[in-house]
PDB file of N, CA and C in Angstrom:
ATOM      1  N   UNK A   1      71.369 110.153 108.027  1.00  0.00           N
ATOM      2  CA  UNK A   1      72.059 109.328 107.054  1.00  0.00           C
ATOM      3  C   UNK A   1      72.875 108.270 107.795  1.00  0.00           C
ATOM      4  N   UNK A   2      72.888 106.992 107.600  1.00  0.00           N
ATOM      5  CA  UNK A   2      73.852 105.793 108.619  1.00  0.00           C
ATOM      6  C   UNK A   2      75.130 105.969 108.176  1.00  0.00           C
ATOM      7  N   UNK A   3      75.451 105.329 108.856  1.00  0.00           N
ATOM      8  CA  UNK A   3      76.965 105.415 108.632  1.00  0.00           C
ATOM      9  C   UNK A   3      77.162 103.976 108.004  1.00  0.00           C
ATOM     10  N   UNK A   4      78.301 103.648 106.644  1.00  0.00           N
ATOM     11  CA  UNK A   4      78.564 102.602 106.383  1.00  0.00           C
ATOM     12  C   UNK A   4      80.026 102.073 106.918  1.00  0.00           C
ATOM     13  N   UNK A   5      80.225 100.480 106.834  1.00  0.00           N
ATOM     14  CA  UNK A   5      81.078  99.942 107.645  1.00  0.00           C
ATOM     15  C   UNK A   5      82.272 100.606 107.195  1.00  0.00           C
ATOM     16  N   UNK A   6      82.875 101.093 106.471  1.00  0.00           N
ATOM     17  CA  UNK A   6      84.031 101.858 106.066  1.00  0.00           C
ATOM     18  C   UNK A   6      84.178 102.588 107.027  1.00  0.00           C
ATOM     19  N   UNK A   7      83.341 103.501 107.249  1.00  0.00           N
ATOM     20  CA  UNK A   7      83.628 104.233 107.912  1.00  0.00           C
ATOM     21  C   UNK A   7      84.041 104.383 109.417  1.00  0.00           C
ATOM     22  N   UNK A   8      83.325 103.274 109.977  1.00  0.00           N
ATOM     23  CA  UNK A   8      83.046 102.752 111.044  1.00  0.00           C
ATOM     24  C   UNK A   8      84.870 102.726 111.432  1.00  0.00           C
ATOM     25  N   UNK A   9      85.043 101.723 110.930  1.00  0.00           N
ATOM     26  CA  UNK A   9      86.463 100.814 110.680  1.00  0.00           C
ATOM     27  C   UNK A   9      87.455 101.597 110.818  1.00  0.00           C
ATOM     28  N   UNK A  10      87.109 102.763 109.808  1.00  0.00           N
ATOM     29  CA  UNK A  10      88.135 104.184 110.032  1.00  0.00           C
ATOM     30  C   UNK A  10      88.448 104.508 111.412  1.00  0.00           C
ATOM     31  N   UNK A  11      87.392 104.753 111.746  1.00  0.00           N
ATOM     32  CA  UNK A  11      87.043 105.788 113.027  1.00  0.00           C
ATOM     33  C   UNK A  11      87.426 105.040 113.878  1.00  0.00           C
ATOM     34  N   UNK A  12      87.516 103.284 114.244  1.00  0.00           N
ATOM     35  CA  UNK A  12      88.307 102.866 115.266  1.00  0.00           C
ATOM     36  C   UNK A  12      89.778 102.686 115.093  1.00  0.00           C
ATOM     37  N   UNK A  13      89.445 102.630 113.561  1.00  0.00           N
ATOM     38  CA  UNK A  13      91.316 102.484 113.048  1.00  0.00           C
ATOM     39  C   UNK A  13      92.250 103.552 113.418  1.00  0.00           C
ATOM     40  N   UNK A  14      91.639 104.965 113.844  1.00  0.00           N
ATOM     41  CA  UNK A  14      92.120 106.313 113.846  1.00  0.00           C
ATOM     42  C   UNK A  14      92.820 106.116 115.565  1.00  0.00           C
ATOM     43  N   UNK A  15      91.636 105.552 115.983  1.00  0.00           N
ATOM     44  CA  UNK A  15      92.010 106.162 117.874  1.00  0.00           C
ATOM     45  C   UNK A  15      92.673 104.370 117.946  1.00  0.00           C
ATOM     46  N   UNK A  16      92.644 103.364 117.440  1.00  0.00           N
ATOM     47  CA  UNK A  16      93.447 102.401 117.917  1.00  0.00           C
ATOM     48  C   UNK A  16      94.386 101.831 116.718  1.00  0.00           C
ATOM     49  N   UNK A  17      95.159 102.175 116.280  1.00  0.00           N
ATOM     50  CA  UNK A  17      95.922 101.920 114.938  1.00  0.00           C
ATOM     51  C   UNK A  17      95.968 100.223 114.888  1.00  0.00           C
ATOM     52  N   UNK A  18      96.594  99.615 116.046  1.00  0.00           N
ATOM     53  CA  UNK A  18      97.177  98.268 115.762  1.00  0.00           C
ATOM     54  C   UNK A  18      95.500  97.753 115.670  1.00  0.00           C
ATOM     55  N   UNK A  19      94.224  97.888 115.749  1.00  0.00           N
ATOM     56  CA  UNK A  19      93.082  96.851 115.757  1.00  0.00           C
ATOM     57  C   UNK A  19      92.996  96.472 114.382  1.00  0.00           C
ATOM     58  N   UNK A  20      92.259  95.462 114.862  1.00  0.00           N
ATOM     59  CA  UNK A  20      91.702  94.311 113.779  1.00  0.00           C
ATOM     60  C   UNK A  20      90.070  94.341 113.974  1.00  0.00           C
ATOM     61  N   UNK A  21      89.869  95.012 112.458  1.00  0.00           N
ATOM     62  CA  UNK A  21      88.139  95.107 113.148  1.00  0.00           C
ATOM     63  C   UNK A  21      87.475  94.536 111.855  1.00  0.00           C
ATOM     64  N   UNK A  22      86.779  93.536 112.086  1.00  0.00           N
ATOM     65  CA  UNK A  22      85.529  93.091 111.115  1.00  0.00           C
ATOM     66  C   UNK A  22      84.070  93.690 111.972  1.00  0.00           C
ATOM     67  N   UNK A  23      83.821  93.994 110.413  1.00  0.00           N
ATOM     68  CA  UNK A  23      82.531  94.635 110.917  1.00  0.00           C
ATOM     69  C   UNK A  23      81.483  93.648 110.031  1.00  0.00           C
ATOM     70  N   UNK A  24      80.034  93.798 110.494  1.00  0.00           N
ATOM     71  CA  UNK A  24      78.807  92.607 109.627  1.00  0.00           C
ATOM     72  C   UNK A  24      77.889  93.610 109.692  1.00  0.00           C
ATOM     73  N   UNK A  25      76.861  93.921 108.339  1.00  0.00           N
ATOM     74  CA  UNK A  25      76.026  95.188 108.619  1.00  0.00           C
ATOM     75  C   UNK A  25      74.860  93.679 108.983  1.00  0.00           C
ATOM     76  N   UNK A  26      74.068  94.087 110.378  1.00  0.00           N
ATOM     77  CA  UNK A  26      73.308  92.840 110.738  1.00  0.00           C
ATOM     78  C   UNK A  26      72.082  92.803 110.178  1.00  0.00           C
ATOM     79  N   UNK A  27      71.440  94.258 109.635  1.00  0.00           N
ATOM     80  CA  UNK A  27      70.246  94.109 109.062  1.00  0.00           C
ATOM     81  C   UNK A  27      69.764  94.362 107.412  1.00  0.00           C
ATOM     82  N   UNK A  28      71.324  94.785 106.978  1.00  0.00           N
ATOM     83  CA  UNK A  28      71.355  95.375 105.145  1.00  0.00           C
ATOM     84  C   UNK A  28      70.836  96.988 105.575  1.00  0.00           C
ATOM     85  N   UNK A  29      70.415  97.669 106.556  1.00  0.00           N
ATOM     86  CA  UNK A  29      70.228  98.902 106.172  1.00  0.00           C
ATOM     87  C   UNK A  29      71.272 100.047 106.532  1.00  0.00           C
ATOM     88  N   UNK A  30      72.488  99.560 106.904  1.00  0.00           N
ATOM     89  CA  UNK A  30      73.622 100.459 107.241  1.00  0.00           C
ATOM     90  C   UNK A  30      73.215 101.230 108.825  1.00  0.00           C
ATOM     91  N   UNK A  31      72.444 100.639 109.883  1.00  0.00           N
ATOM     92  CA  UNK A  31      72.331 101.165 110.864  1.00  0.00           C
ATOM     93  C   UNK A  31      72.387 100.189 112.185  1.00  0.00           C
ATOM     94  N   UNK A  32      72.469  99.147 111.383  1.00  0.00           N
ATOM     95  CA  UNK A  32      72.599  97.657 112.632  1.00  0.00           C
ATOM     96  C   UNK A  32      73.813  96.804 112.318  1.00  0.00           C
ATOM     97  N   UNK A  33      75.203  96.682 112.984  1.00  0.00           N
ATOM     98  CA  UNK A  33      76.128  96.229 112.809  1.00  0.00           C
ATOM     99  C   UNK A  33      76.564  95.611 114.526  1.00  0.00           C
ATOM    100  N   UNK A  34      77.309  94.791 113.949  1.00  0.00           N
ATOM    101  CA  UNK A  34      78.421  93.763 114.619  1.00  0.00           C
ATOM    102  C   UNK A  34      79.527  93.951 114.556  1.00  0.00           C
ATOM    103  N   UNK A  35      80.457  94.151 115.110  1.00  0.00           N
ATOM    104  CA  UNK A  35      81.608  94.612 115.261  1.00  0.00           C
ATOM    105  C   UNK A  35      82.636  93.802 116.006  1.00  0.00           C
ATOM    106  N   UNK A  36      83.539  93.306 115.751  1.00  0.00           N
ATOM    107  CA  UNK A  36      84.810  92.548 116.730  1.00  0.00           C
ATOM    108  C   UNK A  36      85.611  93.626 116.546  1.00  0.00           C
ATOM    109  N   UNK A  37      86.699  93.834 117.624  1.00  0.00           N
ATOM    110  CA  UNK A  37      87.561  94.445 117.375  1.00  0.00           C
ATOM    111  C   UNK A  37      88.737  94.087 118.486  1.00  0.00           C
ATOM    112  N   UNK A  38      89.899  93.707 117.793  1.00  0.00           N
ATOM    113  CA  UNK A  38      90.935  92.942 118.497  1.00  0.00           C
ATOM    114  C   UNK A  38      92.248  94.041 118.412  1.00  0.00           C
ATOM    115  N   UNK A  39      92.834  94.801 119.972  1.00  0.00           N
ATOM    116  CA  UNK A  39      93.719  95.636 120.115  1.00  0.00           C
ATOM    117  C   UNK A  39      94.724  95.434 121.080  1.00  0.00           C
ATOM    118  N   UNK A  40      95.548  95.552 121.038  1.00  0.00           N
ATOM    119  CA  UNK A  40      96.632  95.398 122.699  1.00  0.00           C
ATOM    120  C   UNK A  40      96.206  96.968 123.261  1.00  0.00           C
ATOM    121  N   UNK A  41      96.132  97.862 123.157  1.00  0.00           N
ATOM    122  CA  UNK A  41      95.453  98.623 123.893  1.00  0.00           C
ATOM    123  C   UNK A  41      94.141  98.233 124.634  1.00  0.00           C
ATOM    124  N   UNK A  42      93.819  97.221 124.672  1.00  0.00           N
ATOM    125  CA  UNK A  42      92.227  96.740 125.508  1.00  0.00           C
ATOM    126  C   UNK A  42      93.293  95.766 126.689  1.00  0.00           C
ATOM    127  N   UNK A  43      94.634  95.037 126.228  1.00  0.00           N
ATOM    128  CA  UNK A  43      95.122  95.050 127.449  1.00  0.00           C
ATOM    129  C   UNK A  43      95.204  95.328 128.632  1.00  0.00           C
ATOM    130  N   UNK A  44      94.842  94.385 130.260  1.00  0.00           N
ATOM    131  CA  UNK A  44      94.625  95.458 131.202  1.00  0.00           C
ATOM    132  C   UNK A  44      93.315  95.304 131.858  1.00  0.00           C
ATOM    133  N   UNK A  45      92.808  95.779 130.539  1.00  0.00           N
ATOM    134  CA  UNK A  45      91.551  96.732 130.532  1.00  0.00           C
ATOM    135  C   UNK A  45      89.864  96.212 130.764  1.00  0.00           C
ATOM    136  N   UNK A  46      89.329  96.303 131.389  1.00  0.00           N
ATOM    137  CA  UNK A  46      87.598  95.879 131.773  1.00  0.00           C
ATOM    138  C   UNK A  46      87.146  95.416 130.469  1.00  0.00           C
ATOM    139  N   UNK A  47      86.066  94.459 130.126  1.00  0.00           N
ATOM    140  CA  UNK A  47      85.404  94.774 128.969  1.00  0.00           C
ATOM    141  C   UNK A  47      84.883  96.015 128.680  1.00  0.00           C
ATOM    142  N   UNK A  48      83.639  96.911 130.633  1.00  0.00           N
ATOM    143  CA  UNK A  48      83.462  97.590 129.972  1.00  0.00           C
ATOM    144  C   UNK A  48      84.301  99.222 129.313  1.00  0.00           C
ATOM    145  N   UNK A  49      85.504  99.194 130.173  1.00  0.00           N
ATOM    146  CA  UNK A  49      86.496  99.850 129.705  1.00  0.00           C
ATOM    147  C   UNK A  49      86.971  99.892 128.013  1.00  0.00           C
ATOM    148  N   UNK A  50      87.254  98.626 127.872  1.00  0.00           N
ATOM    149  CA  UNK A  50      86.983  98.234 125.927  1.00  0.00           C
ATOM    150  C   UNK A  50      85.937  98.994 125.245  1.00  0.00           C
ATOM    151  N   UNK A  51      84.978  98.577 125.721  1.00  0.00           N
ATOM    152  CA  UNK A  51      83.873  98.887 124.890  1.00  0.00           C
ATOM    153  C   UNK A  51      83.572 100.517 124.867  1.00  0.00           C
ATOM    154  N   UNK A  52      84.110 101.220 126.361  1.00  0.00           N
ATOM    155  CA  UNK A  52      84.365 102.573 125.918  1.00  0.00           C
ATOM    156  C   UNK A  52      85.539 103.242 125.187  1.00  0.00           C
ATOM    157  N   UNK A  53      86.857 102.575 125.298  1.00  0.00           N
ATOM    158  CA  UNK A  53      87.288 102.730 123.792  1.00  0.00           C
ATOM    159  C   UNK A  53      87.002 103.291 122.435  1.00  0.00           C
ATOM    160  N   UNK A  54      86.320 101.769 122.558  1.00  0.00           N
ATOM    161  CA  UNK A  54      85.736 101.766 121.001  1.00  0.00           C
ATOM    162  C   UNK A  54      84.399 103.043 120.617  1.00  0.00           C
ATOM    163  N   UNK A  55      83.539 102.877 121.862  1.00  0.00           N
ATOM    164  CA  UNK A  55      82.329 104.533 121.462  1.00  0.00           C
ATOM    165  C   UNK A  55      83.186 105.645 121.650  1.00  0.00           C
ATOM    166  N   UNK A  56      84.020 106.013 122.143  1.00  0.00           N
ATOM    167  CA  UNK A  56      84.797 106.954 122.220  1.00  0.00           C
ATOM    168  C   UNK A  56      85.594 107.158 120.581  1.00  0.00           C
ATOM    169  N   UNK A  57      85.835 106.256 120.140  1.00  0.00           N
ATOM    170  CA  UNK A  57      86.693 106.264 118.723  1.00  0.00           C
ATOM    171  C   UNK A  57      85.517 106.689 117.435  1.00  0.00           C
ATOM    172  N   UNK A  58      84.032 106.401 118.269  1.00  0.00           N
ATOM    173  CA  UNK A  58      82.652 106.737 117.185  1.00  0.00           C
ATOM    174  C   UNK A  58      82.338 108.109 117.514  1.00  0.00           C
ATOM    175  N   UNK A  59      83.106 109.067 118.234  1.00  0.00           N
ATOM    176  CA  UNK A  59      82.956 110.535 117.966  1.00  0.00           C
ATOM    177  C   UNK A  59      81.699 111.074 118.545  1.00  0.00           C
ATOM    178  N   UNK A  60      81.001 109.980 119.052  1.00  0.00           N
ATOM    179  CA  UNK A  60      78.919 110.738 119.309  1.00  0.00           C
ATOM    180  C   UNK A  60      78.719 109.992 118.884  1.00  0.00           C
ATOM    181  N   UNK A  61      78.547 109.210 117.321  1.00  0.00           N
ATOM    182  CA  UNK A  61      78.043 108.864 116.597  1.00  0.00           C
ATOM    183  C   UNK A  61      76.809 107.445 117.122  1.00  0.00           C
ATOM    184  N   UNK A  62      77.542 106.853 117.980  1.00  0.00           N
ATOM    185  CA  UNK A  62      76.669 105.991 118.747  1.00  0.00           C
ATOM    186  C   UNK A  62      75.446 106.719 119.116  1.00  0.00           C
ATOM    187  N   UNK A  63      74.071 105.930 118.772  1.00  0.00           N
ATOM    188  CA  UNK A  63      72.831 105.961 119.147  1.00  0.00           C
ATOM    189  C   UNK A  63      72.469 107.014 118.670  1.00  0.00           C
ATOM    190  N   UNK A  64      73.133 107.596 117.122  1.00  0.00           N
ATOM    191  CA  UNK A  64      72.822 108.782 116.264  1.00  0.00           C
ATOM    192  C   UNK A  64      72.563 108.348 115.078  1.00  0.00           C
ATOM    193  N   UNK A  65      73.820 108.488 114.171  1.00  0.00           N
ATOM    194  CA  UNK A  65      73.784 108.352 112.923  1.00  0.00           C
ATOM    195  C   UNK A  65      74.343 106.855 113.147  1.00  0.00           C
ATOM    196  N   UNK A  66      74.603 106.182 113.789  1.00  0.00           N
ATOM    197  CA  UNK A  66      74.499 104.340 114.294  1.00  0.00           C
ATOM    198  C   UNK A  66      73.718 104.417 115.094  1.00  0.00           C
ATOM    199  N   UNK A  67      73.031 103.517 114.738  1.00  0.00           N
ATOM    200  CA  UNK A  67      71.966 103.256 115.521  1.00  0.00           C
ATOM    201  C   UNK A  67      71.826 101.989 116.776  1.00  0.00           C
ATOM    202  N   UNK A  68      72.833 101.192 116.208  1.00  0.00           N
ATOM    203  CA  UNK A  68      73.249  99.763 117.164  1.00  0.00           C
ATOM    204  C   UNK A  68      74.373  98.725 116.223  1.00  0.00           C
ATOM    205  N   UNK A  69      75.508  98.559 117.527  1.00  0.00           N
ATOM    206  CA  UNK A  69      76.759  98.358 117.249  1.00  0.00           C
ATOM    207  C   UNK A  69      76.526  97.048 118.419  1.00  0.00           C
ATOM    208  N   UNK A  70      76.386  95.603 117.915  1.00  0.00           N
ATOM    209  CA  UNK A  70      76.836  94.756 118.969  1.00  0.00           C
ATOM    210  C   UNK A  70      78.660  94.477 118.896  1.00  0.00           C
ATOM    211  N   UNK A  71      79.078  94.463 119.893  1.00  0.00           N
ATOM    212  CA  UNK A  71      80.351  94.778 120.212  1.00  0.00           C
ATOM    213  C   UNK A  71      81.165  94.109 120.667  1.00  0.00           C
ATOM    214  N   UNK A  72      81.833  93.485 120.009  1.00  0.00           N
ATOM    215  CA  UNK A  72      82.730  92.235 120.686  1.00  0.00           C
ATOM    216  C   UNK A  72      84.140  92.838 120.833  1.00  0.00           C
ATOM    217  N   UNK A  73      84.955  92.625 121.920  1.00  0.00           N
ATOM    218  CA  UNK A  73      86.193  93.321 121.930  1.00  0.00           C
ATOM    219  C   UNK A  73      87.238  92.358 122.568  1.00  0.00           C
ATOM    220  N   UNK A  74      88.554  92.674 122.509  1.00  0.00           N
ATOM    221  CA  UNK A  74      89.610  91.327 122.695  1.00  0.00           C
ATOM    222  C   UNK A  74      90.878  91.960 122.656  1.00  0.00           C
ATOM    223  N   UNK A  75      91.626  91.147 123.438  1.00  0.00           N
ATOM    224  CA  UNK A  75      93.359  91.634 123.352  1.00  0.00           C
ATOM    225  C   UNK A  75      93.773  90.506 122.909  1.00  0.00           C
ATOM    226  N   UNK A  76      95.135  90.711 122.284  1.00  0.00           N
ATOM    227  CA  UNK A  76      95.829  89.547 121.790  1.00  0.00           C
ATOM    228  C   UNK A  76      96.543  88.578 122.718  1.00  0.00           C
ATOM    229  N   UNK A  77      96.596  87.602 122.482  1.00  0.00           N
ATOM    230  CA  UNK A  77      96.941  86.555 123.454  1.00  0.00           C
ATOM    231  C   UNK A  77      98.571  87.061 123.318  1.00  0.00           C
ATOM    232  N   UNK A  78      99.289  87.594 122.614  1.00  0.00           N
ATOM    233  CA  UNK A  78     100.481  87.719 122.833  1.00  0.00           C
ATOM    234  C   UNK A  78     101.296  88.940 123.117  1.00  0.00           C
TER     235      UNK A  78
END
């Protein structure tokens, strides 16, 4: 069963409270999404450090019940 963007959103909202995440489902079938996600916790931090963050906040769920997450990630300029 995919996961829909709600949920998604949750699940990074949980492990990074302050992010800002738009999500885009990229293909209409709830298994191909786009994702930005803007945190001061990515402060610091590698992209690919970010980007483990964020699969870390998807529980497994990456390359399961999501199937592909392109992944844009960012700290705040301030």
């Amino acid at each position: 069963m995919p996961m829909n963007a709600h949920e998604i959103e949750s699940m990074i909202r949980a492990a990074l409270p302050d992010a800002v995440v738009e999500i885009k489902d990229l293909a209409g079938d709830g298994d191909h999404y786009a994702a930005t996600v803007t945190s001061s916790a990515f402060k610091g931090k590698s992209r690919v450090q970010q980007h483990q963050m964020v699969y870390a906040a998807l529980q497994g769920h990456m390359g399961g019940t999501l199937h592909a997450l392109a992944l844009t990630t960012l700290a705040p300029d301030n």
